[in-house]
PDB file of N, CA and C in Angstrom:
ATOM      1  N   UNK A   1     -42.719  74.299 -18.776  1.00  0.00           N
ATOM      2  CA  UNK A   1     -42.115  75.269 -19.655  1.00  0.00           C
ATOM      3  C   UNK A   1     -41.220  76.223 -18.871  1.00  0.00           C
ATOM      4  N   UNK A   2     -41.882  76.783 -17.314  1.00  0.00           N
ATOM      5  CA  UNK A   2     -40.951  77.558 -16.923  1.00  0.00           C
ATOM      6  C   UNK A   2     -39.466  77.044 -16.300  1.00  0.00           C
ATOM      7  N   UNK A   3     -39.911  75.874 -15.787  1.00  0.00           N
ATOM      8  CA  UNK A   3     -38.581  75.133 -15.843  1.00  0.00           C
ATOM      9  C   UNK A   3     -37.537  74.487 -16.782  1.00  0.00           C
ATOM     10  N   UNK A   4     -37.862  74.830 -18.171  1.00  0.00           N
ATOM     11  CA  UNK A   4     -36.735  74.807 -19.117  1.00  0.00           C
ATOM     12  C   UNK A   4     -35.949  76.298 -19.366  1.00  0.00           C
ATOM     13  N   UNK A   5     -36.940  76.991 -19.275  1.00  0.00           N
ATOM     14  CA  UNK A   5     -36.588  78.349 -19.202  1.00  0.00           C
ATOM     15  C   UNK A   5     -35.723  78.659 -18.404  1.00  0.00           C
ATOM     16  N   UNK A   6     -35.688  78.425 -17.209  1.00  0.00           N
ATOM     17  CA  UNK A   6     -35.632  78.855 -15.741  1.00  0.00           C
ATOM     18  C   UNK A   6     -33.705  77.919 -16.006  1.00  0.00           C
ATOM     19  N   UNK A   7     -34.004  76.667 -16.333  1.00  0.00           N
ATOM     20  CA  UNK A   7     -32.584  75.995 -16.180  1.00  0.00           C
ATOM     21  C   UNK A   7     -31.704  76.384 -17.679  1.00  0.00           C
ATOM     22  N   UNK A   8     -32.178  77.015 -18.894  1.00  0.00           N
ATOM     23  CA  UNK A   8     -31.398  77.313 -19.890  1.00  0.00           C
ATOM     24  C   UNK A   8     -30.808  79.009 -19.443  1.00  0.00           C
ATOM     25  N   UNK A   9     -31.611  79.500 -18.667  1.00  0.00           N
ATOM     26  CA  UNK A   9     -30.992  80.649 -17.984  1.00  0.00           C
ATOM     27  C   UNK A   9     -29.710  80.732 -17.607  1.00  0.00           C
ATOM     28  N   UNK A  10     -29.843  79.255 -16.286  1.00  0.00           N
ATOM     29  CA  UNK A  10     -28.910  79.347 -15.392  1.00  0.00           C
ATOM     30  C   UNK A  10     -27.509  78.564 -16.076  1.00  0.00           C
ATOM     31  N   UNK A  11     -28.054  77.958 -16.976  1.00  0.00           N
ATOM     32  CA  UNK A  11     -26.825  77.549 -18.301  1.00  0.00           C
ATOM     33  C   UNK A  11     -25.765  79.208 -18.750  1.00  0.00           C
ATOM     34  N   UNK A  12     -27.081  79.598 -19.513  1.00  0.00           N
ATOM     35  CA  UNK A  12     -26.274  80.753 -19.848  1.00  0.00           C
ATOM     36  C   UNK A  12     -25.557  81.843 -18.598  1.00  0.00           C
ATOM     37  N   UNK A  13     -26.220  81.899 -17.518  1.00  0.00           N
ATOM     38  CA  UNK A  13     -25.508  82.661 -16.266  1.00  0.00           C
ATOM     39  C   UNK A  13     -24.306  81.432 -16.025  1.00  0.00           C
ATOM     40  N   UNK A  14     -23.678  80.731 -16.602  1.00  0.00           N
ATOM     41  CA  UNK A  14     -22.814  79.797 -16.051  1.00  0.00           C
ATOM     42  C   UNK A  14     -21.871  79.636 -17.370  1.00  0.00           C
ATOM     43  N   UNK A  15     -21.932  79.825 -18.079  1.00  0.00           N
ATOM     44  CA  UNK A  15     -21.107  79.723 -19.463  1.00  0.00           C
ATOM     45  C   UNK A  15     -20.637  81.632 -19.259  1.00  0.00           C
ATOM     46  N   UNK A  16     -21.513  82.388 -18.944  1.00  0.00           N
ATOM     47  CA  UNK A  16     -21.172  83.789 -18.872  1.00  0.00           C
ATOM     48  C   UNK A  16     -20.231  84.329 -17.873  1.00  0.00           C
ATOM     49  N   UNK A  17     -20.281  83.500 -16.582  1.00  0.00           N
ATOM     50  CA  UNK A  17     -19.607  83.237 -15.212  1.00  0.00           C
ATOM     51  C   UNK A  17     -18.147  83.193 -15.530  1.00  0.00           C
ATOM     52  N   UNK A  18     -17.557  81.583 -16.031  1.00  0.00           N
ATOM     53  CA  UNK A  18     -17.008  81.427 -17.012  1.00  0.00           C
ATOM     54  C   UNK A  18     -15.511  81.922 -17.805  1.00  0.00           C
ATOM     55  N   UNK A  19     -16.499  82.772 -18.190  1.00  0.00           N
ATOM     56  CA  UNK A  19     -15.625  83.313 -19.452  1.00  0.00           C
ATOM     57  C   UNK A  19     -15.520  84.497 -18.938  1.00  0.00           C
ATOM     58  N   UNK A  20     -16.285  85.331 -17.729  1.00  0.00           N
ATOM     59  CA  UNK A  20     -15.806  86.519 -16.931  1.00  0.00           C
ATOM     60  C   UNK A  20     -14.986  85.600 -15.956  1.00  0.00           C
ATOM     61  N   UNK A  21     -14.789  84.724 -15.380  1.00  0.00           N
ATOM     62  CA  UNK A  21     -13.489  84.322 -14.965  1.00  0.00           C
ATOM     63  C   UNK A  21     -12.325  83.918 -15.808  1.00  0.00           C
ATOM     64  N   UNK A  22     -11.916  83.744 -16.952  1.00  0.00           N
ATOM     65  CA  UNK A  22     -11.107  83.156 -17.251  1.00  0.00           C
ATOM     66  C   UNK A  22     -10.171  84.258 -18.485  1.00  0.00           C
ATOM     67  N   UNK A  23     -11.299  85.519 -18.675  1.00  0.00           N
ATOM     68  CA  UNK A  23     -10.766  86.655 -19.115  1.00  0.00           C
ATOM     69  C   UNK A  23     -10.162  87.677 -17.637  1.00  0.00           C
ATOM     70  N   UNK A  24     -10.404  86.933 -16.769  1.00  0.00           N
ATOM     71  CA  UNK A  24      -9.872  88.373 -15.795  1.00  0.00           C
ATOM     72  C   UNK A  24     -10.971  89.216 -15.449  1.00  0.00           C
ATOM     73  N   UNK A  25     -11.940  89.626 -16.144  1.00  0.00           N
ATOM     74  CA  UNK A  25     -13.146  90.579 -15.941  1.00  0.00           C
ATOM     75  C   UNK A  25     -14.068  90.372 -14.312  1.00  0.00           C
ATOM     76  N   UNK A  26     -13.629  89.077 -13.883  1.00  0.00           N
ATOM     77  CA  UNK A  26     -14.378  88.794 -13.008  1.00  0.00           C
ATOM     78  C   UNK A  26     -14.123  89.498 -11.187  1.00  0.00           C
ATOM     79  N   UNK A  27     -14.133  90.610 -11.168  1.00  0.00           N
ATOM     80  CA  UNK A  27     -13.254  91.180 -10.124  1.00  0.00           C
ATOM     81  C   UNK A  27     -13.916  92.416  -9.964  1.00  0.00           C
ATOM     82  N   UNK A  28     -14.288  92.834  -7.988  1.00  0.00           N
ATOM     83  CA  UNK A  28     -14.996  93.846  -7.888  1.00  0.00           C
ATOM     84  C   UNK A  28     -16.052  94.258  -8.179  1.00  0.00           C
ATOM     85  N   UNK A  29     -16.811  95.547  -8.883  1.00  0.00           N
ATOM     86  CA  UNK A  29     -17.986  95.633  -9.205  1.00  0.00           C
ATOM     87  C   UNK A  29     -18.527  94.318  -9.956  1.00  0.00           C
ATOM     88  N   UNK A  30     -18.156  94.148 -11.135  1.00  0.00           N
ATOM     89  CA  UNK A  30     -18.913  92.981 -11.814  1.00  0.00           C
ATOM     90  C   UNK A  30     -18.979  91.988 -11.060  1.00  0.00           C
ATOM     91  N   UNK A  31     -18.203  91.862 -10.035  1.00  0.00           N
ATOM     92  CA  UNK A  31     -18.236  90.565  -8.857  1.00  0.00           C
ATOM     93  C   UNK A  31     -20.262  90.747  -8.582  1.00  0.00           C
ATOM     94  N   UNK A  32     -20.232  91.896  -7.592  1.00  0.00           N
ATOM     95  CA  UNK A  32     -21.527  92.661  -6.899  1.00  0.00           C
ATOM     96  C   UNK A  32     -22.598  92.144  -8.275  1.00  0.00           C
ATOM     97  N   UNK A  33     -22.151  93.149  -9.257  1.00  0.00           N
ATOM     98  CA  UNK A  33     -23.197  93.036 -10.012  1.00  0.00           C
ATOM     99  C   UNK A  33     -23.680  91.088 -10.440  1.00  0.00           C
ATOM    100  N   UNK A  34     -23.066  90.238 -10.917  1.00  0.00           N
ATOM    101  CA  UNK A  34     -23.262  89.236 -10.958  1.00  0.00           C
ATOM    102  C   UNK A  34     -23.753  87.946  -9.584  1.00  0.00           C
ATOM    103  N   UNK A  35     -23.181  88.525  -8.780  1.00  0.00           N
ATOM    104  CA  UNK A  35     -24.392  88.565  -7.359  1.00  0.00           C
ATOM    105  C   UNK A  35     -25.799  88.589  -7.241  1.00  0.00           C
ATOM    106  N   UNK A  36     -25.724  89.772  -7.749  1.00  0.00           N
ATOM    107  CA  UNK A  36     -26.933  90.090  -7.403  1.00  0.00           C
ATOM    108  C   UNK A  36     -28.052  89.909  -8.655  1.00  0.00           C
ATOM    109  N   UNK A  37     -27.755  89.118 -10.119  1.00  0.00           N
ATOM    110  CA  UNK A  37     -28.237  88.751 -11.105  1.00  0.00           C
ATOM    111  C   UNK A  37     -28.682  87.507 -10.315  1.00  0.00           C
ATOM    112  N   UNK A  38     -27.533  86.930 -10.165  1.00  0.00           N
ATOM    113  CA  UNK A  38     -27.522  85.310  -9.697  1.00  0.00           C
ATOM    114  C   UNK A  38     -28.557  84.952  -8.604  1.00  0.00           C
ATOM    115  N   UNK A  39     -28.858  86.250  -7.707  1.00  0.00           N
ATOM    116  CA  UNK A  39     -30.227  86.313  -6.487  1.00  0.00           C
ATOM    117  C   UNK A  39     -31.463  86.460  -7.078  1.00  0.00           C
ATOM    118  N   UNK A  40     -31.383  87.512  -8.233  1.00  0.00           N
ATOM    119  CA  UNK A  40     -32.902  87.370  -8.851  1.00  0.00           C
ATOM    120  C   UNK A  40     -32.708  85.966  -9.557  1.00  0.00           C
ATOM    121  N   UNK A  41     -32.059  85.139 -10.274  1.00  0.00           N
ATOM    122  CA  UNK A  41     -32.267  83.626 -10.880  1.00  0.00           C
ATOM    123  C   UNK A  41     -33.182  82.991  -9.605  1.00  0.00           C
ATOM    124  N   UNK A  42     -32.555  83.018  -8.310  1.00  0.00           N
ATOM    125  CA  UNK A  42     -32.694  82.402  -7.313  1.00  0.00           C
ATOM    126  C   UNK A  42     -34.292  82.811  -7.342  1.00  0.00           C
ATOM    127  N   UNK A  43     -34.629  83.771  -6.966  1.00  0.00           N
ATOM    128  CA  UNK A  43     -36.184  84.541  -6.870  1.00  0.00           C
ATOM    129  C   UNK A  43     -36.757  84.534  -7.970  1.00  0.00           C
ATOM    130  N   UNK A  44     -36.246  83.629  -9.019  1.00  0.00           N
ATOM    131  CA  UNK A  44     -37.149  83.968 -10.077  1.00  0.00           C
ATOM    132  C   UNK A  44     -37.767  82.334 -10.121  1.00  0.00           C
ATOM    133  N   UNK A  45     -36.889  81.168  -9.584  1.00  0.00           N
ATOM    134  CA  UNK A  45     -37.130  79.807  -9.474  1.00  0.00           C
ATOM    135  C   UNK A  45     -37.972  79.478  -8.203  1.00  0.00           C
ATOM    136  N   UNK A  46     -37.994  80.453  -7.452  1.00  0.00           N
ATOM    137  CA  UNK A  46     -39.241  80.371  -5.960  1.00  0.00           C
ATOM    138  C   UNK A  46     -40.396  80.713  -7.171  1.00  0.00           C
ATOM    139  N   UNK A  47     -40.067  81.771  -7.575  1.00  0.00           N
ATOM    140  CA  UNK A  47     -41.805  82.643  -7.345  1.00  0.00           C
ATOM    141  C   UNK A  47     -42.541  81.472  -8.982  1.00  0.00           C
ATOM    142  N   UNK A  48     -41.501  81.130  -9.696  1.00  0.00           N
ATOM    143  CA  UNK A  48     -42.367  80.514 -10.687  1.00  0.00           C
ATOM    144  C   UNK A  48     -42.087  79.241 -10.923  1.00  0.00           C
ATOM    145  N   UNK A  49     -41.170  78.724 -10.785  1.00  0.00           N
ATOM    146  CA  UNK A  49     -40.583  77.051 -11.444  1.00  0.00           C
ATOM    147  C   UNK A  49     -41.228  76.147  -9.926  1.00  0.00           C
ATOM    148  N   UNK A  50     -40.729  77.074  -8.551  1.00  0.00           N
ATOM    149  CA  UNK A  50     -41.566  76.149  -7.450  1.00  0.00           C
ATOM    150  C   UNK A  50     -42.853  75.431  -7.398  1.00  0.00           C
ATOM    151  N   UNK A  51     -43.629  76.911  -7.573  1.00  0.00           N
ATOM    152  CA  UNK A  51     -44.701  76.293  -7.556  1.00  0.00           C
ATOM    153  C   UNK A  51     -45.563  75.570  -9.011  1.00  0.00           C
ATOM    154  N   UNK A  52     -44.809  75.925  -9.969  1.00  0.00           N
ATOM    155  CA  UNK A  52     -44.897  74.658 -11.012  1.00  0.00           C
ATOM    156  C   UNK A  52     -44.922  73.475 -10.964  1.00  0.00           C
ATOM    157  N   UNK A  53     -43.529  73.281 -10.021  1.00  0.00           N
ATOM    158  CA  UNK A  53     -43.417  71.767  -9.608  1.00  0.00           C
ATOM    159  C   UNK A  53     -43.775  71.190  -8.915  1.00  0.00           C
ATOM    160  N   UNK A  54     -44.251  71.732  -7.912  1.00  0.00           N
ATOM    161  CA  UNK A  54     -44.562  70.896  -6.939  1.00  0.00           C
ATOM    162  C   UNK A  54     -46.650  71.095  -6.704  1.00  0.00           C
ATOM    163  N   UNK A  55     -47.191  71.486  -7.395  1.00  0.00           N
ATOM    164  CA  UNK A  55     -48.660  71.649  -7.898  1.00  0.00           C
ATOM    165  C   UNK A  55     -49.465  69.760  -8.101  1.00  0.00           C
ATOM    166  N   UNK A  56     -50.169  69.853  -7.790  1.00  0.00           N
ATOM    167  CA  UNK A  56     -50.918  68.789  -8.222  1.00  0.00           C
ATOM    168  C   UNK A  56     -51.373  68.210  -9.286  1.00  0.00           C
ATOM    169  N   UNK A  57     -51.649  66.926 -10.142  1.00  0.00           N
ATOM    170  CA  UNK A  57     -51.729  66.683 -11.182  1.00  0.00           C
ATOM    171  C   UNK A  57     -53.078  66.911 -11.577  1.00  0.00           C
ATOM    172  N   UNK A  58     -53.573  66.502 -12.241  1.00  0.00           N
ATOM    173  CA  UNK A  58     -55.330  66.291 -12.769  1.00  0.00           C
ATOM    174  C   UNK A  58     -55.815  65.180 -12.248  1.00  0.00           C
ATOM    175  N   UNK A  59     -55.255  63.732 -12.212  1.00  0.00           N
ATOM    176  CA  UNK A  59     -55.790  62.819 -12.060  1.00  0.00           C
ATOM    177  C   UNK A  59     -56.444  63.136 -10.476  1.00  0.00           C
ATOM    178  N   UNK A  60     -55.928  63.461  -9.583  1.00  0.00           N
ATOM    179  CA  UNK A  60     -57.249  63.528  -8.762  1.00  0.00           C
ATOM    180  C   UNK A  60     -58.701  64.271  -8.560  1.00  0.00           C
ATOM    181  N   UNK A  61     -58.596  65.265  -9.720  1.00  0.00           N
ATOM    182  CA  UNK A  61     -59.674  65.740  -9.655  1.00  0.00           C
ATOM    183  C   UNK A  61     -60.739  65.321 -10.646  1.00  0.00           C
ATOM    184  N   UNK A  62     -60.060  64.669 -11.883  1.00  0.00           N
ATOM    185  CA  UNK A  62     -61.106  63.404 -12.549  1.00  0.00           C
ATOM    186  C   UNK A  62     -61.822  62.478 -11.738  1.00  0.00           C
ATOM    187  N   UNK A  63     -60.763  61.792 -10.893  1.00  0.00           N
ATOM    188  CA  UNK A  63     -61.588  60.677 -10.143  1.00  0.00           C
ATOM    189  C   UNK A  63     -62.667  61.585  -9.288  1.00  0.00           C
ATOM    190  N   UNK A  64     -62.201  62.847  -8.468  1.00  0.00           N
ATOM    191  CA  UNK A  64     -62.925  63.222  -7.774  1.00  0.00           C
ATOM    192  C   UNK A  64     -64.559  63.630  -8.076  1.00  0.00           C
ATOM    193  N   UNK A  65     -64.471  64.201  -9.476  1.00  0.00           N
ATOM    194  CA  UNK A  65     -65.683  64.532  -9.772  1.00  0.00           C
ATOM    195  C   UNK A  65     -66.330  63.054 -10.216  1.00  0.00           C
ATOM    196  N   UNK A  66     -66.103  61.981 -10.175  1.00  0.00           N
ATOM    197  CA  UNK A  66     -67.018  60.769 -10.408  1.00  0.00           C
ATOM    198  C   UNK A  66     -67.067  60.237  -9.216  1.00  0.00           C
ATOM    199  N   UNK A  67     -66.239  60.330  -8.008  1.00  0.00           N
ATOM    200  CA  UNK A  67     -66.491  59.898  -6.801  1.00  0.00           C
ATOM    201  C   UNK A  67     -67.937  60.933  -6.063  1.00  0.00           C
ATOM    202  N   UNK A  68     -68.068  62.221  -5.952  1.00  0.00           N
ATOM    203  CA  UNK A  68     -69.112  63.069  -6.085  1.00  0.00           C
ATOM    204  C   UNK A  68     -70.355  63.161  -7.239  1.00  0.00           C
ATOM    205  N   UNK A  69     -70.612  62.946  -7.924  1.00  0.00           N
ATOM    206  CA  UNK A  69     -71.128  62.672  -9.154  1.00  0.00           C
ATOM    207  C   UNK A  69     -72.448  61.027  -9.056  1.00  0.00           C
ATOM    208  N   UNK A  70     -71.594  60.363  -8.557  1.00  0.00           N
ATOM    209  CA  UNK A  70     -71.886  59.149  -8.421  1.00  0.00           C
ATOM    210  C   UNK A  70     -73.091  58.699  -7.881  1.00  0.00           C
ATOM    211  N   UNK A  71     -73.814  57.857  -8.234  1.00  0.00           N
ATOM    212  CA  UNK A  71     -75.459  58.011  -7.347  1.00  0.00           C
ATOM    213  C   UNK A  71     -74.992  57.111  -5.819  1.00  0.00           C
ATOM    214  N   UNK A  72     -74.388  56.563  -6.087  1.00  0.00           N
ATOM    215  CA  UNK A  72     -74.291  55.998  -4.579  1.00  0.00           C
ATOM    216  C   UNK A  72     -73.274  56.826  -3.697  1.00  0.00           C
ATOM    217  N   UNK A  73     -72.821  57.918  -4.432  1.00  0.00           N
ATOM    218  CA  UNK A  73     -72.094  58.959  -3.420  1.00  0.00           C
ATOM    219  C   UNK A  73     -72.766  59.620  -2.320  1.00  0.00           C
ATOM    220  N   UNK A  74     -71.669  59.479  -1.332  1.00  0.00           N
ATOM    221  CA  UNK A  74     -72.491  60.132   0.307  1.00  0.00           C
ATOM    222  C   UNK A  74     -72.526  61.526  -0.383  1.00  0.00           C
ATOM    223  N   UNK A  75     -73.657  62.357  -0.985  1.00  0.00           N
ATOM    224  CA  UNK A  75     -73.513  63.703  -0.311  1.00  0.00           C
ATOM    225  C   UNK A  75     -73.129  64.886  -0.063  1.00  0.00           C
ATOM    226  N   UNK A  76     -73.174  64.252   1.317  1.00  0.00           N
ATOM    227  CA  UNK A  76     -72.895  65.292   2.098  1.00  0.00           C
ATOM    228  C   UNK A  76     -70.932  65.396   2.479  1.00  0.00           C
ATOM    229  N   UNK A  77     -70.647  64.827   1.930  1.00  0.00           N
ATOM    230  CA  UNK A  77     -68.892  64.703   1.386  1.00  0.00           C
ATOM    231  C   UNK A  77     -68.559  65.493   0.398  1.00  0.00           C
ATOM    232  N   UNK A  78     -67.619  65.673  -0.043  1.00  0.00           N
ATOM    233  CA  UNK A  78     -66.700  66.384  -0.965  1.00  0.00           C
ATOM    234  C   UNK A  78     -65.198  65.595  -1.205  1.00  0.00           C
ATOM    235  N   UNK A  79     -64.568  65.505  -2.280  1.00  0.00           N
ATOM    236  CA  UNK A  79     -63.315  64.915  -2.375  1.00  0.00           C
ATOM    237  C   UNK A  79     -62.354  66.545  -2.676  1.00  0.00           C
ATOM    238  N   UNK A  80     -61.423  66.932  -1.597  1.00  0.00           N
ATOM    239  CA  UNK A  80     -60.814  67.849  -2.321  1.00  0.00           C
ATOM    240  C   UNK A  80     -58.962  67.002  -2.328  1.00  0.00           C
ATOM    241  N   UNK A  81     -58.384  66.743  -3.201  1.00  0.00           N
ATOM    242  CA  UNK A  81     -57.143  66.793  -3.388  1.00  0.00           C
ATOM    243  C   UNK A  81     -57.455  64.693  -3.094  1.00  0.00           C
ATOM    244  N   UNK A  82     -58.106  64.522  -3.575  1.00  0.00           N
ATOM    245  CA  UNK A  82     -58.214  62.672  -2.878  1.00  0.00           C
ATOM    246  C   UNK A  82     -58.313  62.213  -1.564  1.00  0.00           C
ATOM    247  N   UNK A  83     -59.194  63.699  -0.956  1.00  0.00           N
ATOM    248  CA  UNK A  83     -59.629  63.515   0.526  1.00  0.00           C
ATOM    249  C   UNK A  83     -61.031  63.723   0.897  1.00  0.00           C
ATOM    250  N   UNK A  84     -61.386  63.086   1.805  1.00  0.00           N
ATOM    251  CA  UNK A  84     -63.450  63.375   1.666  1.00  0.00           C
ATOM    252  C   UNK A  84     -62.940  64.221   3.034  1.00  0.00           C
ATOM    253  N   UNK A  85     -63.795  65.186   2.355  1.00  0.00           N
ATOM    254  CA  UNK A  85     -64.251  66.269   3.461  1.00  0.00           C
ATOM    255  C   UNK A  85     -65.618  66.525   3.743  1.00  0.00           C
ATOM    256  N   UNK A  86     -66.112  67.082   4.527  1.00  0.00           N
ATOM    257  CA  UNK A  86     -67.493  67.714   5.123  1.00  0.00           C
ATOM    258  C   UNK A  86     -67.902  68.672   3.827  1.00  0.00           C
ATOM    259  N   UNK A  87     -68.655  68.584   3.186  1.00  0.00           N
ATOM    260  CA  UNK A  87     -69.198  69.644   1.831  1.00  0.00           C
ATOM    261  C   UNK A  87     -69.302  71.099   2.954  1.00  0.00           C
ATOM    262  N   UNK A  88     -69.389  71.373   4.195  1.00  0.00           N
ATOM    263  CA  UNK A  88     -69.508  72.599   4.767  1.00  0.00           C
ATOM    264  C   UNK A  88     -68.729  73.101   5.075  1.00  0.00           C
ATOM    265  N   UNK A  89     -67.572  72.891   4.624  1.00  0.00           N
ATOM    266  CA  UNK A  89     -66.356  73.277   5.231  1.00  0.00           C
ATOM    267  C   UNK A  89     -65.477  73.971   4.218  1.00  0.00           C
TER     268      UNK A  89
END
């Protein structure tokens, strides 16, 4: 979701771009000011669309809890992310 958001933004910062270039408006302060809009877009696609995307799915933590779960499971293991680890760690 935040990445539809995040790219219909940068639509509208680009249709708005645009049409402050092609009226002339685009010059000096509004230069700065549209700068520095265009840096928070930038900081707004780190702090929320990043780590959206690149997050892990579910499917490994389904399998994981039946790989742990399991009567013939070692234990003293843990699956975190589709990796056996030491449960003490």
């Amino acid at each position: 979701m935040f990445t539809k958001i995040y790219m219909g933004l940068w639509a509208l910062w680009a249709v708005t771009g645009l049409v402050a270039i092609a009226t002339g408006w685009m010059a000096g302060f509004p230069l700065i000011i549209f700068g520095m809009i265009t840096f928070g877009l930038i900081y707004f696609g780190m702090m929320f669309v990043l780590p959206v995307s690149i997050t892990h799915s579910n499917e490994l933590t389904e399998h994981s809890e039946d790989w742990v779960t399991s009567p013939k499971a070692d234990h003293s293991k843990q699956r975190v992310y589709g990796v056996s680890v030491p449960r003490h760690v």
